[in-house]
N, C-alpha and C. Protein backbone atom coordinates (compact mmCIF):
# COMPACT_ATOMS: atom_id res chain seq x y z
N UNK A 1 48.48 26.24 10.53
CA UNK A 1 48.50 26.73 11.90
C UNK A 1 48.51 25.58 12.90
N UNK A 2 47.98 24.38 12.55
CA UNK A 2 47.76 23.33 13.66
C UNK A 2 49.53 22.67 14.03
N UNK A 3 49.90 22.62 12.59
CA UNK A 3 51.16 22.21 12.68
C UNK A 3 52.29 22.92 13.58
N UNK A 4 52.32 24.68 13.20
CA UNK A 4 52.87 25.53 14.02
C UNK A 4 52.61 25.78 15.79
N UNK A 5 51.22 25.08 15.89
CA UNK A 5 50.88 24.86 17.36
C UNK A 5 51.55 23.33 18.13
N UNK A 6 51.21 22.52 17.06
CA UNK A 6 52.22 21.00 17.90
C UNK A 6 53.46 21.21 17.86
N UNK A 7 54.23 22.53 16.91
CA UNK A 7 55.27 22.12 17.37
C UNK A 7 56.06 22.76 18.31
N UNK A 8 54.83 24.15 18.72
CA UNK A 8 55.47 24.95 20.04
C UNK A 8 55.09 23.74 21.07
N UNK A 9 53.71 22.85 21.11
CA UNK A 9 53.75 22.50 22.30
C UNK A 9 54.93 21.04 22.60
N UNK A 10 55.34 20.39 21.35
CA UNK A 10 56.08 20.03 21.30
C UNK A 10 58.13 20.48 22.43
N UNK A 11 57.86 21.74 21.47
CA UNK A 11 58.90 22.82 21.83
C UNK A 11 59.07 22.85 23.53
N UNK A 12 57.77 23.33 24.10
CA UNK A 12 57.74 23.55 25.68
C UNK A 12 57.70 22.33 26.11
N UNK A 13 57.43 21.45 26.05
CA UNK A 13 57.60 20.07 26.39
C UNK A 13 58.94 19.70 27.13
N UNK A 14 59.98 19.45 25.78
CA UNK A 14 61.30 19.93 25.62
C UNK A 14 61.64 20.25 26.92
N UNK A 15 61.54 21.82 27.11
CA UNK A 15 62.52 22.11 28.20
C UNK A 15 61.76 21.92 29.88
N UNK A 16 60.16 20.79 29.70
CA UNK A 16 60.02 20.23 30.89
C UNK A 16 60.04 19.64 31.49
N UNK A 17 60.38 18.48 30.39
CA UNK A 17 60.60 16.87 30.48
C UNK A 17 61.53 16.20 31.23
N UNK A 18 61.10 16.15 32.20
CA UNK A 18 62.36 15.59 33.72
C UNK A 18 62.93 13.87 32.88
N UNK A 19 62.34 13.58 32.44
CA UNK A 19 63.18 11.97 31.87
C UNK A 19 64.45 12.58 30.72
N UNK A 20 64.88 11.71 31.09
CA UNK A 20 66.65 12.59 30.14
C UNK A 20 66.91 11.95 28.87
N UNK A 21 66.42 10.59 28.44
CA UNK A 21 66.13 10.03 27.41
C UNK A 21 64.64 10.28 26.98
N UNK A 22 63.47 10.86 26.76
CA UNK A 22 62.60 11.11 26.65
C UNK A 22 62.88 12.34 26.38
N UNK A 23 63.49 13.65 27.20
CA UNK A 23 63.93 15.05 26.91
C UNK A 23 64.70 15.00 25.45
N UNK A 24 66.24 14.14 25.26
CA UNK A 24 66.97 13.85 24.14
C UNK A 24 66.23 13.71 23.19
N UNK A 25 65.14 12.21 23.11
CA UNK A 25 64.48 12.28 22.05
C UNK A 25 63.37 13.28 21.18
N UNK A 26 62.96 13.84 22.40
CA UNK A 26 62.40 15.64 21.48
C UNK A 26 63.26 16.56 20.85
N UNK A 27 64.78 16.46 21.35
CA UNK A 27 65.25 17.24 20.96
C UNK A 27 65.98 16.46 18.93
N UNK A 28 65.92 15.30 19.46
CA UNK A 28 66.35 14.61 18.11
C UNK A 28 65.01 14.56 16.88
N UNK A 29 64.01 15.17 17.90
CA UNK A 29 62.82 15.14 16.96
C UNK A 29 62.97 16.49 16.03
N UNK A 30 63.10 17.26 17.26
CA UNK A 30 62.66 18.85 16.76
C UNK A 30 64.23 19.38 16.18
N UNK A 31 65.01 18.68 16.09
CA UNK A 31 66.81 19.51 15.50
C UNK A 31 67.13 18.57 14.78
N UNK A 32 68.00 19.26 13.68
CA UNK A 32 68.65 18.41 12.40
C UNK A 32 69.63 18.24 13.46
N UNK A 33 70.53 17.28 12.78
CA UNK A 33 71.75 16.61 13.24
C UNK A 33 72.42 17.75 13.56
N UNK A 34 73.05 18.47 12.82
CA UNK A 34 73.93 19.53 12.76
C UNK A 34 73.34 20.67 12.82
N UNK A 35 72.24 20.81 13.88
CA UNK A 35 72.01 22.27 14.19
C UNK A 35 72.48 22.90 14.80
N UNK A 36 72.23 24.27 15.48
CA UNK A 36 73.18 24.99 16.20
C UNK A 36 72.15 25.92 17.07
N UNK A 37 72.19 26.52 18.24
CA UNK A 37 71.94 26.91 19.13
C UNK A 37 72.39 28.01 19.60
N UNK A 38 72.03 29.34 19.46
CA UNK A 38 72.94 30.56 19.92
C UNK A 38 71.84 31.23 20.39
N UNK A 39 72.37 31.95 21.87
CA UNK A 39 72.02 32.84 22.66
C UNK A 39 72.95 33.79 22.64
N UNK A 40 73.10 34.29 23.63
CA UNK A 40 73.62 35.95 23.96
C UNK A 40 75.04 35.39 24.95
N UNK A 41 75.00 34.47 25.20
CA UNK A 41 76.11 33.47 26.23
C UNK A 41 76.83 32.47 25.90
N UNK A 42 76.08 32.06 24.48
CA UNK A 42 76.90 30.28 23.87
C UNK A 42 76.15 29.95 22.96
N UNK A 43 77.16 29.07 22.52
CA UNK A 43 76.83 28.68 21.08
C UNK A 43 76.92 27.07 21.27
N UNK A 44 75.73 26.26 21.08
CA UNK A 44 75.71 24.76 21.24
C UNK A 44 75.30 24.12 19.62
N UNK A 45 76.31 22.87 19.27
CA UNK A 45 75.94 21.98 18.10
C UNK A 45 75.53 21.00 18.25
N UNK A 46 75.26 20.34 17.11
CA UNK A 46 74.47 19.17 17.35
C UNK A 46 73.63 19.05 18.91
N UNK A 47 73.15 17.62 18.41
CA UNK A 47 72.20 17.10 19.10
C UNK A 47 72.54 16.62 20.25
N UNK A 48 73.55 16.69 20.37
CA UNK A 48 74.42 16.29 22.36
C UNK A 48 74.82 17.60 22.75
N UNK A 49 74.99 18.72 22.02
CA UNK A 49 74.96 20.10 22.17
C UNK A 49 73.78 20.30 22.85
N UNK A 50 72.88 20.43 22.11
CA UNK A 50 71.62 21.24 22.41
C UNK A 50 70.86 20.03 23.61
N UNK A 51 71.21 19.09 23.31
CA UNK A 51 70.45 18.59 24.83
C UNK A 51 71.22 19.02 26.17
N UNK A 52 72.22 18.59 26.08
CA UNK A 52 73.52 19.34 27.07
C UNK A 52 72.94 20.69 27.64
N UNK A 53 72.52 21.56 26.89
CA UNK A 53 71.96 23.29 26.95
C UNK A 53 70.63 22.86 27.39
N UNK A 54 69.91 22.18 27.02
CA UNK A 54 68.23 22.10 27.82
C UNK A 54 68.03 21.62 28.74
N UNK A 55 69.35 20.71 29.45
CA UNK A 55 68.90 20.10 30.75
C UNK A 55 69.63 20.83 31.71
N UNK A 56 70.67 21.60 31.29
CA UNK A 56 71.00 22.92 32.07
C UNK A 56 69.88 23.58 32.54
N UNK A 57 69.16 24.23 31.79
CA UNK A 57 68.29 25.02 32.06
C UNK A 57 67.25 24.20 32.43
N UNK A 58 66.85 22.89 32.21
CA UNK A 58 65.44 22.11 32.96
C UNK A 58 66.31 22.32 34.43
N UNK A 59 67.30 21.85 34.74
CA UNK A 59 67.64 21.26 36.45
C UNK A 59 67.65 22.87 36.55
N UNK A 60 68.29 23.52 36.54
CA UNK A 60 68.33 25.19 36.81
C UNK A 60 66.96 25.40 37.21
N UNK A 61 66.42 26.11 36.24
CA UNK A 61 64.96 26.95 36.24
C UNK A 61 64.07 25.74 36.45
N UNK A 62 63.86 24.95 36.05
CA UNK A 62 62.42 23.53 36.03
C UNK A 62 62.16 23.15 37.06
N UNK A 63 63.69 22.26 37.75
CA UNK A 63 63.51 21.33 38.84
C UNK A 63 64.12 21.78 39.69
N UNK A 64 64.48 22.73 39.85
CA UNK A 64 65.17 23.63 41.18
C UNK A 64 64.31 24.30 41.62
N UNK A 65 63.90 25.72 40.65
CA UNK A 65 63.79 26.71 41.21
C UNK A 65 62.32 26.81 40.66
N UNK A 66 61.33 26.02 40.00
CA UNK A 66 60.24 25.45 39.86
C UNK A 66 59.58 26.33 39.23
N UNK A 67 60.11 27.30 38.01
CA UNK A 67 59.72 27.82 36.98
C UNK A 67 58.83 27.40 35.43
N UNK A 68 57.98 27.80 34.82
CA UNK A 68 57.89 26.84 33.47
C UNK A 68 57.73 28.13 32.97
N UNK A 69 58.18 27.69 31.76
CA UNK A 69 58.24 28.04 30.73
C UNK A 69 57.05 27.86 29.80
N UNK A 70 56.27 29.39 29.38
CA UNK A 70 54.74 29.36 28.57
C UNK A 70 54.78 30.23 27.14
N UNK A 71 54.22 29.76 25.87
CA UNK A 71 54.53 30.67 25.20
C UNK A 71 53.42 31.91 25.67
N UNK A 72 53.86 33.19 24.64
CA UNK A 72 53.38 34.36 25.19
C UNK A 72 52.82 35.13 24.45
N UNK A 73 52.14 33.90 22.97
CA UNK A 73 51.66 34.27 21.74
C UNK A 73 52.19 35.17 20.89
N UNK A 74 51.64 35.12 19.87
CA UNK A 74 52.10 36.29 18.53
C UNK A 74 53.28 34.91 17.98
N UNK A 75 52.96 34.24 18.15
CA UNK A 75 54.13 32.80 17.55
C UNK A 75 53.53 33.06 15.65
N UNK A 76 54.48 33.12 15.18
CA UNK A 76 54.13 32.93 13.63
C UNK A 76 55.46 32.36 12.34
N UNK A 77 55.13 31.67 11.62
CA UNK A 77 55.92 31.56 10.50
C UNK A 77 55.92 32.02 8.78
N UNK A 78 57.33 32.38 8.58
CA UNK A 78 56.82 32.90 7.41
C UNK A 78 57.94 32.26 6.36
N UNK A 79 57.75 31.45 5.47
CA UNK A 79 58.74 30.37 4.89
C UNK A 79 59.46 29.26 5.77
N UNK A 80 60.27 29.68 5.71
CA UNK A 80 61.47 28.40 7.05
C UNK A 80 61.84 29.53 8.35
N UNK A 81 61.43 30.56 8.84
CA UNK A 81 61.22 30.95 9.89
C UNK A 81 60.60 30.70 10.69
N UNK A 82 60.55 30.86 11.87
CA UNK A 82 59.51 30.64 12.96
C UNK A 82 59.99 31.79 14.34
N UNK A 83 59.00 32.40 14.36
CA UNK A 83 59.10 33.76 16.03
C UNK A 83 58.34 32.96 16.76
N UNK A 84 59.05 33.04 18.12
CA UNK A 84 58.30 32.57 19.11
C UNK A 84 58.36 33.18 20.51
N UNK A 85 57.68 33.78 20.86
CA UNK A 85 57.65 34.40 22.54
C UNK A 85 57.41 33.53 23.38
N UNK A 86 57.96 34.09 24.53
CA UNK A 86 58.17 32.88 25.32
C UNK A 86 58.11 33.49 26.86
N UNK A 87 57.39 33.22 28.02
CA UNK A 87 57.26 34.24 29.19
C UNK A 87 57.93 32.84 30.44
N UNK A 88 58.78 32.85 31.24
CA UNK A 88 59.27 32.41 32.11
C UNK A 88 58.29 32.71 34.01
N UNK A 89 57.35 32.01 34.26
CA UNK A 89 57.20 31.94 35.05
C UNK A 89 57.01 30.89 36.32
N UNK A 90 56.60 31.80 37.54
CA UNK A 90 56.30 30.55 38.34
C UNK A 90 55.58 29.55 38.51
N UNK A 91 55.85 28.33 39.07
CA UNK A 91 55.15 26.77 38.69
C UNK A 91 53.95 27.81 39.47
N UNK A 92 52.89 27.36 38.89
CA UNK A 92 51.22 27.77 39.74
C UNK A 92 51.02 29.00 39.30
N UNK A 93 51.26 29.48 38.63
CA UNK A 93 51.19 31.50 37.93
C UNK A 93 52.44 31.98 38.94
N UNK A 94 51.77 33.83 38.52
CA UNK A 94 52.88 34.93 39.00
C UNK A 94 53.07 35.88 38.16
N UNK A 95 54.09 36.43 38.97
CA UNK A 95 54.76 37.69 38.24
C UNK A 95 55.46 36.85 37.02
N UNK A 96 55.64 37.41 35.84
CA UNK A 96 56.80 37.16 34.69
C UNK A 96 58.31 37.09 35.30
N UNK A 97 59.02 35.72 35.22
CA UNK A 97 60.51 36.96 35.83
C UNK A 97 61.31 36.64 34.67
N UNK A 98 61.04 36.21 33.21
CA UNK A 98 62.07 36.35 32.37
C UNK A 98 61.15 36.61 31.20
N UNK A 99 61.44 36.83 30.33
CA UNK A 99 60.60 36.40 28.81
C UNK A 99 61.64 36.56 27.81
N UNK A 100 61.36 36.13 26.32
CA UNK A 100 61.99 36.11 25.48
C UNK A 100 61.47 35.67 24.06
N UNK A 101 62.00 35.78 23.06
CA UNK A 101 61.98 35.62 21.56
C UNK A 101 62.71 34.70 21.29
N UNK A 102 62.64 33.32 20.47
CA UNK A 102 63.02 32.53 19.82
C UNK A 102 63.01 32.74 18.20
N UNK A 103 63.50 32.73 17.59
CA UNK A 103 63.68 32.37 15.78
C UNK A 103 64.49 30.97 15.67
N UNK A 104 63.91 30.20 14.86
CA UNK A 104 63.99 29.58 14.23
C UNK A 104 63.90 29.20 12.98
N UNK A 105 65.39 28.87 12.50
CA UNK A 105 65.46 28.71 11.01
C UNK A 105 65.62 27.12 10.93
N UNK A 106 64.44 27.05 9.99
CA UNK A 106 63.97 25.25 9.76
C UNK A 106 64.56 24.80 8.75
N UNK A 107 64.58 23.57 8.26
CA UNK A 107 65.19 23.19 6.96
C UNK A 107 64.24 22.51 6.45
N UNK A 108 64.29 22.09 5.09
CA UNK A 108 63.74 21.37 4.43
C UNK A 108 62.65 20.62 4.72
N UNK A 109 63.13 19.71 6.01
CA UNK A 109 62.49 18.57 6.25
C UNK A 109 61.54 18.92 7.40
N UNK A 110 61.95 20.00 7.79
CA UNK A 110 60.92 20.83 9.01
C UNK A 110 61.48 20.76 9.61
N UNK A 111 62.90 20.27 10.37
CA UNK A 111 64.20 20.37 11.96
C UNK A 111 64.26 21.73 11.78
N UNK A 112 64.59 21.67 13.46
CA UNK A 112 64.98 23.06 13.48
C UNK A 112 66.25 23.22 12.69
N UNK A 113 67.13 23.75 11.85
CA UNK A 113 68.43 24.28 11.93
C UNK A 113 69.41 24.63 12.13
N UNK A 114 68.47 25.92 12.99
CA UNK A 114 69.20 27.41 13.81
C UNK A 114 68.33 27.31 14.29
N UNK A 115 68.49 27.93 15.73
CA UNK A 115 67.63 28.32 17.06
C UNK A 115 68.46 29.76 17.46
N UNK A 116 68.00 30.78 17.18
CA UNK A 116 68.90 31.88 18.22
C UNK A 116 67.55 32.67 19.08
N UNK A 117 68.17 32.54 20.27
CA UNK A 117 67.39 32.93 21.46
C UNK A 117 67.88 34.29 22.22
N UNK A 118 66.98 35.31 22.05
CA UNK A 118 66.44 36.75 22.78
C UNK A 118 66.04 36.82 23.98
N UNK A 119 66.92 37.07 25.20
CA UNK A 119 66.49 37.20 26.29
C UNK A 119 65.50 38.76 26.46
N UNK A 120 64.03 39.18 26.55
CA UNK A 120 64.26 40.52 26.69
C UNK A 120 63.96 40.97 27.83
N UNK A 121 64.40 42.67 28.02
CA UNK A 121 63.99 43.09 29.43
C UNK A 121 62.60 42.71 29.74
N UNK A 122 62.43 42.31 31.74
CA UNK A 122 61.35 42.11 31.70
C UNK A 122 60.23 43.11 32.20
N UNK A 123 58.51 42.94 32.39
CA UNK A 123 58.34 43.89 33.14
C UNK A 123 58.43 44.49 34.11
N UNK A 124 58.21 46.05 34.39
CA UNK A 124 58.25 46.39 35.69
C UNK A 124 57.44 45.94 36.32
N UNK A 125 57.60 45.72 37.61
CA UNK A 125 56.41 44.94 38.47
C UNK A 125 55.10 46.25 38.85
């Protein structure tokens, strides 16, 4: 369990990390070379892929519009899986205005793999 906790906080780190070489290198931590990245919108490879896709969304949601990103518990693994909830809110608390489900399929060595990401409806206010 300790391991599955450093590596969500690891994970959220990731998409907060305003340094762009410091952001890259989490992502070279936490993804095999040839992983892959799918949402409901795109499909990103490798490791200039998937950083490409996280600093989208850091300058977007992070450093724009001053959102973070918190997990939202019930995170668990079961072999080379990993579920992860995930609640999108405002810097200082708030209302929820996004949330979502992560899976992750790990390999061998513990990289992520596969990442496919679940936007879901959010609550009513």
């Amino acid at each position: 369990m300790q391991q599955l906790d450093s590596f969500v906080t690891q994970y959220m780190a990731m998409w907060h990390e305003p340094d762009a070489a410091r952001r890259r290198a989490i992502v070279a931590d936490l993804f095999a070379e040839d992983a892959h990245n799918i949402t409901s919108r795109s499909e990103q490879r490798g490791i200039d892929g998937i950083t490409a896709r996280v600093k989208r969304a850091h300058d977007e949601w992070v450093a724009q519009k001053h959102y973070r990103f918190v997990p939202a518990g019930n995170t668990s693994a079961q072999y080379n899986l990993v579920k992860f909830f995930w609640h999108m809110v405002p810097e200082g608390g708030g209302k929820i205005e996004a949330l979502g489900l992560d899976v992750f399929v790990m390999n061998q060595t513990g990289k992520i793999q596969a990442l496919y990401q679940f936007n879901e409806p959010t609550p009513a206010s």
